[in-house]
Protein backbone atom coordinates (compact mmCIF):
# COMPACT_ATOMS: atom_id res chain seq x y z
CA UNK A 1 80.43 -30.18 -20.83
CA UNK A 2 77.38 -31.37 -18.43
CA UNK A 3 77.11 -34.74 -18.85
CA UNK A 4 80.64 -35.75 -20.72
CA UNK A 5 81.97 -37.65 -18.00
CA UNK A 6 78.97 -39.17 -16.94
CA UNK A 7 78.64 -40.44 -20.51
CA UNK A 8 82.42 -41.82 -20.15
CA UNK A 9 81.28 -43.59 -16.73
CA UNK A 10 78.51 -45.42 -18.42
CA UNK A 11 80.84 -46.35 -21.29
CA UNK A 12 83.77 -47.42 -19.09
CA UNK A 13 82.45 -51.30 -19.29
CA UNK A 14 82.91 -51.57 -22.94
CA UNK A 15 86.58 -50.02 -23.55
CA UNK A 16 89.41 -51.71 -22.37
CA UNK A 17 91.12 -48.32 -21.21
CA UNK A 18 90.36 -45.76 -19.24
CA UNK A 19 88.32 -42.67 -20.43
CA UNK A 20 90.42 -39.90 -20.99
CA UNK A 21 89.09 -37.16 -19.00
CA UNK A 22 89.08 -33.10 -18.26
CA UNK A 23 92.55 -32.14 -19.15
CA UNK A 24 93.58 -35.54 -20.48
CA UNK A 25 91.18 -35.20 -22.64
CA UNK A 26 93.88 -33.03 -25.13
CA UNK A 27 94.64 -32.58 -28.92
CA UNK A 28 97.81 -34.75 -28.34
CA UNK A 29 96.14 -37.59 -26.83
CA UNK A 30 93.67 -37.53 -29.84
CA UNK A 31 96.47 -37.56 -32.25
CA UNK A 32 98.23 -40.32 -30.49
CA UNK A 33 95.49 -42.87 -30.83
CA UNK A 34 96.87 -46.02 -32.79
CA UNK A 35 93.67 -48.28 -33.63
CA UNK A 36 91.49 -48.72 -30.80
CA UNK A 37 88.42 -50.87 -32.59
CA UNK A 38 86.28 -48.23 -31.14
CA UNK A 39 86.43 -44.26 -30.41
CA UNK A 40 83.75 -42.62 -28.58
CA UNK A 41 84.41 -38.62 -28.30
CA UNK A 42 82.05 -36.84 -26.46
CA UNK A 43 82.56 -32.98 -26.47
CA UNK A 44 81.35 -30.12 -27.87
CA UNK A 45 81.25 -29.83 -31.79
CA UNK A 46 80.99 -26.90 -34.04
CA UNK A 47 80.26 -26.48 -37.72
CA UNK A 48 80.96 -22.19 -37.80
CA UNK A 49 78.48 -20.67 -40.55
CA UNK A 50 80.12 -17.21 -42.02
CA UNK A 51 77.47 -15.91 -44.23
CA UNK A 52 79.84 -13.14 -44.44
CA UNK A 53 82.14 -15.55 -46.03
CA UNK A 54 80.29 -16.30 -49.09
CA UNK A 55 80.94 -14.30 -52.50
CA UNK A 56 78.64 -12.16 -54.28
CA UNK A 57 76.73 -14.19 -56.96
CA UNK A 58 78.91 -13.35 -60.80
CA UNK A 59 76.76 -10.57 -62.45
CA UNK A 60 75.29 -12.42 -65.44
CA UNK A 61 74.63 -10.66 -68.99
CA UNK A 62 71.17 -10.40 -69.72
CA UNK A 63 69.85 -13.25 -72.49
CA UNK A 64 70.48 -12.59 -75.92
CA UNK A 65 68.85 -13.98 -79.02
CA UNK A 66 71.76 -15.72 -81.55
CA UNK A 67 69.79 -15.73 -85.04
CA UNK A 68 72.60 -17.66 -86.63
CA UNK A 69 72.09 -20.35 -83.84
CA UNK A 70 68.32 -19.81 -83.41
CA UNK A 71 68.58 -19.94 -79.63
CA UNK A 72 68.66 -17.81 -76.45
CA UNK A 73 73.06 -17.51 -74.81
CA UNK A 74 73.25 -15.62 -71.42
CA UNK A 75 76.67 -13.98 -73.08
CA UNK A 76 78.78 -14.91 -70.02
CA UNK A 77 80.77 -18.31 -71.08
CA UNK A 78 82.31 -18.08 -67.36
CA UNK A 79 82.46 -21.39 -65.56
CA UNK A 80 80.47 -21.35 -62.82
CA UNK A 81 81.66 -20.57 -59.65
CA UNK A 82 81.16 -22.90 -55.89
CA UNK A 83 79.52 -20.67 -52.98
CA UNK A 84 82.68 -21.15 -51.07
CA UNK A 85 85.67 -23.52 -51.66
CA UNK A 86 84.52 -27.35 -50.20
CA UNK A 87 88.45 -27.41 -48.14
CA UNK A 88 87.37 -24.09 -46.25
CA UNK A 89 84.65 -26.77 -44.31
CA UNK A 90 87.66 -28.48 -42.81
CA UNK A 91 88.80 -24.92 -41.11
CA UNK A 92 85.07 -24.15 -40.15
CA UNK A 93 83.94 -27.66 -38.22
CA UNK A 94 86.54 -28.96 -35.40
CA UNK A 95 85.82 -30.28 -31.68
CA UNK A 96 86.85 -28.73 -28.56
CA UNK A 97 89.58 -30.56 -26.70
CA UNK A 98 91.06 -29.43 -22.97
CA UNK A 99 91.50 -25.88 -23.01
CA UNK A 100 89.69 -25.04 -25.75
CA UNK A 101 88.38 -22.31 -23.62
CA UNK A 102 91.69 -20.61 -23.71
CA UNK A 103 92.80 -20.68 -27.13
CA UNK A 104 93.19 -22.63 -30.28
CA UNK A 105 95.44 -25.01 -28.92
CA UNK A 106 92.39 -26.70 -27.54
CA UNK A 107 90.64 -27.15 -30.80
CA UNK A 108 90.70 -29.71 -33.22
CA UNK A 109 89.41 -28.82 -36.80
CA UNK A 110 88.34 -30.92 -39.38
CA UNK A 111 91.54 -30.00 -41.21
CA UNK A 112 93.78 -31.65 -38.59
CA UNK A 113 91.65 -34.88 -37.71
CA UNK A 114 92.12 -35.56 -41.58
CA UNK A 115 96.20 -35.81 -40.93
CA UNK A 116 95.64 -38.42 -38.30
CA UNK A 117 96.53 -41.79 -39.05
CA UNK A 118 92.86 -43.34 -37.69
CA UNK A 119 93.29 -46.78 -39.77
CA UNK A 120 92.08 -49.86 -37.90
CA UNK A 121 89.25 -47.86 -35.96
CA UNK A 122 86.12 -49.45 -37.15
CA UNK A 123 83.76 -46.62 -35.53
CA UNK A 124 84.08 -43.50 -34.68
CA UNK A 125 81.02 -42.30 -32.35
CA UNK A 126 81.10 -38.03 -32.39
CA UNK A 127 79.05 -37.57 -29.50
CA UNK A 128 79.37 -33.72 -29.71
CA UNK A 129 77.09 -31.22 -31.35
CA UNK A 130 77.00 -30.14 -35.24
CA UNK A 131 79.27 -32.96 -35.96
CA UNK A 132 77.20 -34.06 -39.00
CA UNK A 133 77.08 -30.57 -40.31
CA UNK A 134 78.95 -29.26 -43.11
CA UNK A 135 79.16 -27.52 -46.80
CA UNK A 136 77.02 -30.24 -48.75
CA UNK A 137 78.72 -30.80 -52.19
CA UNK A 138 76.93 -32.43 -54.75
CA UNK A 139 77.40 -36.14 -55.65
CA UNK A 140 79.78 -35.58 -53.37
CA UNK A 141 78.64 -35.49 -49.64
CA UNK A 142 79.53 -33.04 -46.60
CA UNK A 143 82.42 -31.44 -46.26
CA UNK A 144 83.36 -31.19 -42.64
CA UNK A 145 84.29 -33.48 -39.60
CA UNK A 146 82.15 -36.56 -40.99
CA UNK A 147 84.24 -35.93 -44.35
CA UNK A 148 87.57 -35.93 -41.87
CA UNK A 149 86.84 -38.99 -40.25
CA UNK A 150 86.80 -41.01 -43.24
CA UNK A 151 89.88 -39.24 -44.43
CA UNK A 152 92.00 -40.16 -41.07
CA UNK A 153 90.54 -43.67 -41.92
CA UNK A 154 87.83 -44.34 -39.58
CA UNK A 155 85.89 -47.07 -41.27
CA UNK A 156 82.62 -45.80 -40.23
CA UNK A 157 81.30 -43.59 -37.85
CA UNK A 158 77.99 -41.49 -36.14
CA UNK A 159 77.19 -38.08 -36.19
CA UNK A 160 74.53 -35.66 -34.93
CA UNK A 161 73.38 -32.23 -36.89
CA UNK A 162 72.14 -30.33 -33.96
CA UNK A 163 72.19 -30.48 -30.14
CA UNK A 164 69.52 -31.73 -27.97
CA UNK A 165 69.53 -29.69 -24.98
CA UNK A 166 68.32 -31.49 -21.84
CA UNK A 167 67.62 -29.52 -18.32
């Protein structure tokens, strides 16, 4: 992306290593990480909305009055159903990685960053688009890279919701 390795440059003088850039920049090298203090990934960042995805709403039995209870019961004791299931947000949110522009071995989803043993990294920095963005759950948070940070065991990190275009 415009930008990415300028970014890198200007962060150079607070990492000990080099910036891993263009096609060292890979899904490997990510996974390899063992507990840098600090990870700064700067890339682009999806969160993929499928509104296509998303059941129909249950049909619901219209209200009916229960004189031996004296109140009003929809007649459907159904649980409730979720709009989509919260894991599918780890298959829908990823980063792109070297290559990602010719196939899925350049991509790194949610799913995958969660199976990476990120213990001992105190912040993670996501400088990448939509990496705040997820299914929201509630009590419960966002589903999606933020989510899979803290499950790789990151012990903090920053996102962004939406891209800021600058020309």
């Amino acid at each position: 992306l415009p930008g990415t390795r300028v970014e890198a440059t200007e962060l150079q003088r607070y990492f000990p290593a080099a910036p891993l850039t263009g096609g060292h920049a890979t899904k490997s090298a990510l996974a390899g990480l063992k507990g840098p203090a600090l990870l700064h990934i700067a890339t682009h960042g999806f969160y993929t909305r499928d509104p296509g995805a998303l059941p129909a709403p249950p049909a619901r039995i219209p209200a009916q009055r229960d004189d031996a209870r004296g109140l009003y019961v929809d007649g459907d004791d159904t649980p409730p159903t979720r709009p989509e299931d919260l894991a599918d947000a780890f298959d829908r949110s990823g980063l792109a990685m070297a290559g990602a522009n010719l196939g899925p071995d350049g991509i790194v989803t949610a799913r995958e960053i969660t199976s990476l043993d990120w213990r001992g990294i105190q912040l993670v920095v996501l400088s990448a688009c939509e990496t705040g963005v997820g299914t929201v759950a509630t009590h419960d948070g966002v589903y999606g890279l933020r989510r899979a940070v803290v499950l790789a065991g990151a012990a903090s990190q920053v996102a962004s919701f939406r891209c800021v275009e600058t020309h």
